[in-house]
N, C-alpha and C. Protein backbone atom coordinates (compact mmCIF):
# COMPACT_ATOMS: atom_id res chain seq x y z
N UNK A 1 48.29 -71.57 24.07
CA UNK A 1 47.08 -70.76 24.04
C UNK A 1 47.44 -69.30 24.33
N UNK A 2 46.59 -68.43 23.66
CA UNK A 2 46.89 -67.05 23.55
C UNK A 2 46.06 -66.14 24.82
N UNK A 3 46.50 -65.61 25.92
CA UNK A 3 45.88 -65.09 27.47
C UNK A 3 46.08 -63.91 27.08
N UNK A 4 44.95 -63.05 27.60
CA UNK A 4 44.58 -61.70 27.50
C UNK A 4 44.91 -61.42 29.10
N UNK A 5 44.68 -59.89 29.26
CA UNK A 5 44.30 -59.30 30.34
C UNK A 5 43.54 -58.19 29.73
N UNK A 6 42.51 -57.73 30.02
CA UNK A 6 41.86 -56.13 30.01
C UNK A 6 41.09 -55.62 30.76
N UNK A 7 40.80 -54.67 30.46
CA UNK A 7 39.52 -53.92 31.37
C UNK A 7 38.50 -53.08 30.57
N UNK A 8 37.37 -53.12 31.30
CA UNK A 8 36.21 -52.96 30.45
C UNK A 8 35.38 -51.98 31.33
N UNK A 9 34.40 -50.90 30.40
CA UNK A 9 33.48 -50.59 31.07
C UNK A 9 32.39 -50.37 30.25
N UNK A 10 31.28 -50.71 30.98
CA UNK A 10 30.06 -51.85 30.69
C UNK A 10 28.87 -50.25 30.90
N UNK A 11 28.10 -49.97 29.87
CA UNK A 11 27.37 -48.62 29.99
C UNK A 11 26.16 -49.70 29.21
N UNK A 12 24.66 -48.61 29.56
CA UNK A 12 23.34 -49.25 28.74
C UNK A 12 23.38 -48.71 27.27
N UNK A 13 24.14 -47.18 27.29
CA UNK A 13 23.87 -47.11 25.59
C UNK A 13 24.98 -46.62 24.68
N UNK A 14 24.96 -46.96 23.50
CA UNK A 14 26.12 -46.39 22.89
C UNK A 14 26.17 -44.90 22.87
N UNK A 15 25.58 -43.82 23.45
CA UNK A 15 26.05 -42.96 23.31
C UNK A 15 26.64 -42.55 24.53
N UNK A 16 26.21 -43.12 25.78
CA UNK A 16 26.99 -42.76 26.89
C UNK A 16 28.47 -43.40 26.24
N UNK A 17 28.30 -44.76 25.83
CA UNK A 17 30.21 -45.30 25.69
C UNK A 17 30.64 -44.49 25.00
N UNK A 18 30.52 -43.89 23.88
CA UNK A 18 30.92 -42.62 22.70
C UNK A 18 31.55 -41.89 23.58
N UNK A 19 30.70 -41.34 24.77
CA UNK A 19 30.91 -40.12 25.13
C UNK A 19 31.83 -40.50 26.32
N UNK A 20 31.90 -41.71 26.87
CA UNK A 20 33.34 -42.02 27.99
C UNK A 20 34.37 -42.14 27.57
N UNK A 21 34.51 -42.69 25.86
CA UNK A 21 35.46 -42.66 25.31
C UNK A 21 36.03 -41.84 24.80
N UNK A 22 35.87 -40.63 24.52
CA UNK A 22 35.93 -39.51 24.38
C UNK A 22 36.36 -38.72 25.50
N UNK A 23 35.66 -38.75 26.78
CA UNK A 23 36.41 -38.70 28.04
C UNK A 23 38.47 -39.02 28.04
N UNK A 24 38.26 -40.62 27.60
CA UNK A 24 39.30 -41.26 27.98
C UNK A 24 40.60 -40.59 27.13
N UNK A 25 39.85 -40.55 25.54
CA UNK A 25 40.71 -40.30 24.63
C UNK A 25 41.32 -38.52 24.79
N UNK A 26 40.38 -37.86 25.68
CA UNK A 26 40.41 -36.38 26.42
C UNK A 26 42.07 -36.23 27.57
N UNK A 27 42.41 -37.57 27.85
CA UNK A 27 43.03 -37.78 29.03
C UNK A 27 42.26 -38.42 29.94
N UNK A 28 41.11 -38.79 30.35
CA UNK A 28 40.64 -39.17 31.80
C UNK A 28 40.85 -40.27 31.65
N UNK A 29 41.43 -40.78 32.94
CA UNK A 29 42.01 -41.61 33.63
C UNK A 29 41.15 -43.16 33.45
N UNK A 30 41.42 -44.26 32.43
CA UNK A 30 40.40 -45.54 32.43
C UNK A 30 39.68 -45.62 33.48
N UNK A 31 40.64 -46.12 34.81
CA UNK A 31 39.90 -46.83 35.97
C UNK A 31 39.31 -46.04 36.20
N UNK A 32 39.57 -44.41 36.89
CA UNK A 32 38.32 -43.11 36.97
C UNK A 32 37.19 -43.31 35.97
N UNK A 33 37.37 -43.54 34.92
CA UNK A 33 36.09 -43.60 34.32
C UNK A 33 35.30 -44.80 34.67
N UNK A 34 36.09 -46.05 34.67
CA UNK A 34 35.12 -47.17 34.85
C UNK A 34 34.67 -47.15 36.62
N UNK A 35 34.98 -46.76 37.81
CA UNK A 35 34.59 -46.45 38.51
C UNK A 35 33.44 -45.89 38.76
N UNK A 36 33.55 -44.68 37.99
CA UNK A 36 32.64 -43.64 38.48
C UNK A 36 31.00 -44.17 37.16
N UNK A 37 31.29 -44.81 36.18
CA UNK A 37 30.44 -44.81 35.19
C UNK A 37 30.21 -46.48 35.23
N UNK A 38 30.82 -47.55 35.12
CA UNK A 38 30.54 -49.16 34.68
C UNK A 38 29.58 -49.85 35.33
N UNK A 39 28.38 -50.39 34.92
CA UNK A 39 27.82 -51.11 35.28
C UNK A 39 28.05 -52.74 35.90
N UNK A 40 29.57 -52.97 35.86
CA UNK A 40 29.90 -54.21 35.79
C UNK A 40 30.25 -54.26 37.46
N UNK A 41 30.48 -55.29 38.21
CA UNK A 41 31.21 -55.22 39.41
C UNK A 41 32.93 -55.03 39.20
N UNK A 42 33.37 -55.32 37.70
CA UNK A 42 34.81 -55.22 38.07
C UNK A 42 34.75 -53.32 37.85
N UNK A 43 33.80 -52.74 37.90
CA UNK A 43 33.73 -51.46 38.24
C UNK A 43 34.82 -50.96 39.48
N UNK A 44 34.78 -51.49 40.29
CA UNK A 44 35.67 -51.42 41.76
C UNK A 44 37.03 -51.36 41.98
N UNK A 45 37.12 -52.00 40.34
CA UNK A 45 38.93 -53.11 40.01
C UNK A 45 39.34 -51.47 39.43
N UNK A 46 39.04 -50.74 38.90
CA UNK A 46 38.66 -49.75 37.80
C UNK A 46 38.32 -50.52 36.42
N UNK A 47 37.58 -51.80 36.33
CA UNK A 47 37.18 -52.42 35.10
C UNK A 47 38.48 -53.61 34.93
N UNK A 48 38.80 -54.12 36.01
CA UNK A 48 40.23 -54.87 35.28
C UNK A 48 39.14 -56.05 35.37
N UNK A 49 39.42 -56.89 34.13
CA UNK A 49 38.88 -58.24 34.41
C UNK A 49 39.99 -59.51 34.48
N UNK A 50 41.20 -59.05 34.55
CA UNK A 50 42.05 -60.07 34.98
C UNK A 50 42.53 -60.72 33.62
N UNK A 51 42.99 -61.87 33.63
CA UNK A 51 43.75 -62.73 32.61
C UNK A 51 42.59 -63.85 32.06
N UNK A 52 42.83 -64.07 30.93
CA UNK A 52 41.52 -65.06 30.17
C UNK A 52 42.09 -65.28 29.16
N UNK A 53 41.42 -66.43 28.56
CA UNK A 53 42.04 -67.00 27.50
C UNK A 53 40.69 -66.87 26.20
N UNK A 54 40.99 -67.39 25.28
CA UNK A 54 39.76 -67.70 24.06
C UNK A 54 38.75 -68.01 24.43
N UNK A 55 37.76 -67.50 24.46
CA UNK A 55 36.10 -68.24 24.92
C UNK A 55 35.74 -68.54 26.25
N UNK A 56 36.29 -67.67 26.83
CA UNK A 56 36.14 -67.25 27.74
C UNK A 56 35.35 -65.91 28.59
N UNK A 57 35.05 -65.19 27.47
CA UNK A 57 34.66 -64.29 27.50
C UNK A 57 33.18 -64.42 26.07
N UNK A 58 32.09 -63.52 26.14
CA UNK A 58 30.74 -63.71 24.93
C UNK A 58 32.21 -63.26 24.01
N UNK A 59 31.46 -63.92 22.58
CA UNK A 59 32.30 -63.93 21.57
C UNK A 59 32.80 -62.37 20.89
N UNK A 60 31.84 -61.09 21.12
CA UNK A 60 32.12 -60.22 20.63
C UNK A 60 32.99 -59.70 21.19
N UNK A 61 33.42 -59.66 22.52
CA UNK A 61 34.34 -59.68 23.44
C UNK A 61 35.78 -60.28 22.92
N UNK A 62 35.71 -61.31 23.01
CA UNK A 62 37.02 -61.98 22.67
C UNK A 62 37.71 -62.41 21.08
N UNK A 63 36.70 -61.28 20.36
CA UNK A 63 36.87 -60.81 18.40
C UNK A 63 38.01 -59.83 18.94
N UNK A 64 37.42 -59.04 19.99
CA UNK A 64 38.34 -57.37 20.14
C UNK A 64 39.50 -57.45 20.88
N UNK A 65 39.37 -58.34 21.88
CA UNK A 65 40.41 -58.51 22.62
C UNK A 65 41.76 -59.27 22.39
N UNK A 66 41.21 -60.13 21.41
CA UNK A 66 42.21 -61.15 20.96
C UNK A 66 42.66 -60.47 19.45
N UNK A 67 42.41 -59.11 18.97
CA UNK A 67 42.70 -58.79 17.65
C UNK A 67 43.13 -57.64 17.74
N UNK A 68 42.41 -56.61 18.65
CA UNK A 68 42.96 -55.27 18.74
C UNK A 68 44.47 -55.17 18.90
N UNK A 69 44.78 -54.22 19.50
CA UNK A 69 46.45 -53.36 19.41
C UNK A 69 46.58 -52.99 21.11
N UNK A 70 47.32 -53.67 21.79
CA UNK A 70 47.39 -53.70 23.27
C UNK A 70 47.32 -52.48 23.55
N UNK A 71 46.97 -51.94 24.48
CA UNK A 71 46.39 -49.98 24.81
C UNK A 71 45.78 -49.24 24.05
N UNK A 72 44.85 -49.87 23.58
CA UNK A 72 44.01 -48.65 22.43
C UNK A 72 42.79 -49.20 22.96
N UNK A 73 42.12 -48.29 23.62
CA UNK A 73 40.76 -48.04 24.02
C UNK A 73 39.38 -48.64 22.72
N UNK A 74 39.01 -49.42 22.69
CA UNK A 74 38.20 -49.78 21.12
C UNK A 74 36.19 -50.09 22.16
N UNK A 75 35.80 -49.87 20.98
CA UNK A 75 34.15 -49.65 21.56
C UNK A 75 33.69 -48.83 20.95
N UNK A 76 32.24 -48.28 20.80
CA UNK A 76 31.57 -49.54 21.93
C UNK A 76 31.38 -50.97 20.99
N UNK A 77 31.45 -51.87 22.05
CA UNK A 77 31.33 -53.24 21.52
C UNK A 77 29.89 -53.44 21.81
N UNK A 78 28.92 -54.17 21.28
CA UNK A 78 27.33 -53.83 22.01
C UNK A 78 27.50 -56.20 22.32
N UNK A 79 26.78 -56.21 23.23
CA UNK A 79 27.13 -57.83 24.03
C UNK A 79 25.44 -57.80 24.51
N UNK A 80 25.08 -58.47 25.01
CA UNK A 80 23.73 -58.90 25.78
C UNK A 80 23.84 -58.03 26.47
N UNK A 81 25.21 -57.69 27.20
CA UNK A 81 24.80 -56.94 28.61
C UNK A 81 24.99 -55.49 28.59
N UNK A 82 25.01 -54.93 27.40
CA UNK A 82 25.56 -53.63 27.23
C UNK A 82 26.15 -52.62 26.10
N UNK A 83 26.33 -52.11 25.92
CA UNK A 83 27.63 -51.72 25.49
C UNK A 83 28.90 -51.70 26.09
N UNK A 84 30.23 -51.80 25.48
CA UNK A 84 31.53 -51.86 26.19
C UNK A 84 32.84 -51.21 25.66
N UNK A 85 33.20 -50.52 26.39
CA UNK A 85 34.97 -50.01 26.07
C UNK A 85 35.20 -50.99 26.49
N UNK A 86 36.80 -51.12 25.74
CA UNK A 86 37.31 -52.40 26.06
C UNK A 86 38.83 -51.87 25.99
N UNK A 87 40.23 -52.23 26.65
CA UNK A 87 41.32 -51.88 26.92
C UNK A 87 41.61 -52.93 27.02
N UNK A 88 42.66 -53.40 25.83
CA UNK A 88 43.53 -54.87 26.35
C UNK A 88 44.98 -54.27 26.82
N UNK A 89 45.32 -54.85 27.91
CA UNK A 89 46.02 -54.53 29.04
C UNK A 89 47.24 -54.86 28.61
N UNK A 90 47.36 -56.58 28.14
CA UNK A 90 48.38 -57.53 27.65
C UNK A 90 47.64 -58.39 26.77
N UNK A 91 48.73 -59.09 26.28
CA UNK A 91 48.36 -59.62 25.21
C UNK A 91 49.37 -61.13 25.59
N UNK A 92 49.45 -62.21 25.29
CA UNK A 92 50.85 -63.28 25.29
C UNK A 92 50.69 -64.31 24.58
């Protein structure tokens, strides 16, 4: 089975995520951003949500994570709970 790690930060609209990502892609620092901006509790982690596997995560989630390019900032992803940057950390 194929295990992720990433980190995420969880905003109400796509134009705030536009505009953190843009931040990020500026230089600012992921976890600084998901700190100071994520609605999520792994807000604290700076957005790390740890290691997970397939379906483990809502499905639009784990389209990006399991397909993207390990360190490339991708979003916004829009989920029930939000919009989301998403940073896959690792990949294995």
């Amino acid at each position: 089975m194929t295990l992720a790690t990433a980190r995420h930060i969880l905003v109400d609209t796509e134009e705030k995520c536009n505009e953190l990502k843009d931040q990020i892609a500026n230089g600012a620092d992921f976890a600084d951003v998901a700190k100071a901006n994520s609605n999520c509790p792994s807000s604290a982690n700076g957005g790390d949500l740890g290691q997970f596997g397939p379906g483990m995560m809502v499905p639009e989630f784990d389209k990006v994570v399991f397909s993207a390019d390990v360190g490339s900032v991708e979003g916004p992803v829009k989920t029930q709970f939000g919009y989301h940057l998403l940073e896959v950390t690792s990949r294995s």
